[in-house]
Protein backbone atom coordinates (compact mmCIF):
# COMPACT_ATOMS: atom_id res chain seq x y z
CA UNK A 1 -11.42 -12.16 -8.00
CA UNK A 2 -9.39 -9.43 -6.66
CA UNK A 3 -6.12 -10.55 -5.00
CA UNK A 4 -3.15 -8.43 -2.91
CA UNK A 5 0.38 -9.69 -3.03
CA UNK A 6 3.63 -8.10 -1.45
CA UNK A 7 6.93 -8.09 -2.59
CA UNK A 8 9.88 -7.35 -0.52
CA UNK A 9 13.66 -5.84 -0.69
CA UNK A 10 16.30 -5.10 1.64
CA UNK A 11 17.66 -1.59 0.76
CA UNK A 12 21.07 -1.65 1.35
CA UNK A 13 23.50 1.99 0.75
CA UNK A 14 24.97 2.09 -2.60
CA UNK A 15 22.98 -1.01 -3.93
CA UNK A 16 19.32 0.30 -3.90
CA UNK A 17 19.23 1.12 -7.53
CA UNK A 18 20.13 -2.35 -8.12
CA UNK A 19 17.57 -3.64 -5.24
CA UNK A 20 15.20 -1.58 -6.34
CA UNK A 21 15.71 -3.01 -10.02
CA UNK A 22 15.69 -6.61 -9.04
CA UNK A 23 11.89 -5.86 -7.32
CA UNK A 24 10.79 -4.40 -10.67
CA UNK A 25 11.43 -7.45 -12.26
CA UNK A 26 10.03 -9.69 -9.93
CA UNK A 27 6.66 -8.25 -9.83
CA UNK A 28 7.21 -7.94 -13.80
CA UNK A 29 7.82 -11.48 -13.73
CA UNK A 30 4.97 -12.63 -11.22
CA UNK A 31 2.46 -10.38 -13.71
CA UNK A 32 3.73 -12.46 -17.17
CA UNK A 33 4.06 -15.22 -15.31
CA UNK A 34 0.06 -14.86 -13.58
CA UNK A 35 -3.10 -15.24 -15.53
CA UNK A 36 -3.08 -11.64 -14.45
CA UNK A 37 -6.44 -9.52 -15.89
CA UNK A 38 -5.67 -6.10 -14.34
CA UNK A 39 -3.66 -4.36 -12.30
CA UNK A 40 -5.70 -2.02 -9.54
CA UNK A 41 -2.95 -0.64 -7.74
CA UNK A 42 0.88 -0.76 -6.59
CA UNK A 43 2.03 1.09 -3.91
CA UNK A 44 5.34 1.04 -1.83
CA UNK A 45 6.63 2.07 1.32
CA UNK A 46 9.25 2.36 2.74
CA UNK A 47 10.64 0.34 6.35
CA UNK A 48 12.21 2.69 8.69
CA UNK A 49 13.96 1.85 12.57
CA UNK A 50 15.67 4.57 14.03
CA UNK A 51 15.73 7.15 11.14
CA UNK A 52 17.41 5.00 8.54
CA UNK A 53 15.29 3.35 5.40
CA UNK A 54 15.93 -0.23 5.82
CA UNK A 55 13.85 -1.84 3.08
CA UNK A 56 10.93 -1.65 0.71
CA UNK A 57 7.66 -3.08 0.54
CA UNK A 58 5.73 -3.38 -2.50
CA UNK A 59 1.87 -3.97 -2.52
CA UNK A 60 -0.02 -4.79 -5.69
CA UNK A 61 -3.80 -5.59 -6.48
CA UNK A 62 -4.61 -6.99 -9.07
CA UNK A 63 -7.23 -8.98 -10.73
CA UNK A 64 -7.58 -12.80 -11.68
């Protein structure tokens, strides 16, 4: 069955490698941790209010 889960950081200036680091890691974890087949996609994007990146959103498909 193909599933779709999102992941979600708060991008903050001067931290995002670290942010951006600690979301690696927790989709890492949520694959090991899954009875996780395949992965079909990720994909992120970016949040954005008035011209300033405010967080990132992290989309993957995958297959049970």
């Amino acid at each position: 069955m193909i599933k779709v889960k999102t992941f979600t950081s708060p991008l903050k200036i001067f931290h995002v490698h670290n942010e951006l680091m600690e979301l690696d890691k927790a989709v890492n974890d949520f694959l090991q941790q899954g009875n996780i087949k395949k992965v079909i996609s990720v994909c992120d994007c970016t949040t954005d209010m008035n011209g300033g990146t405010m967080g990132i959103i992290r989309v993957l498909t995958y297959e049970e």
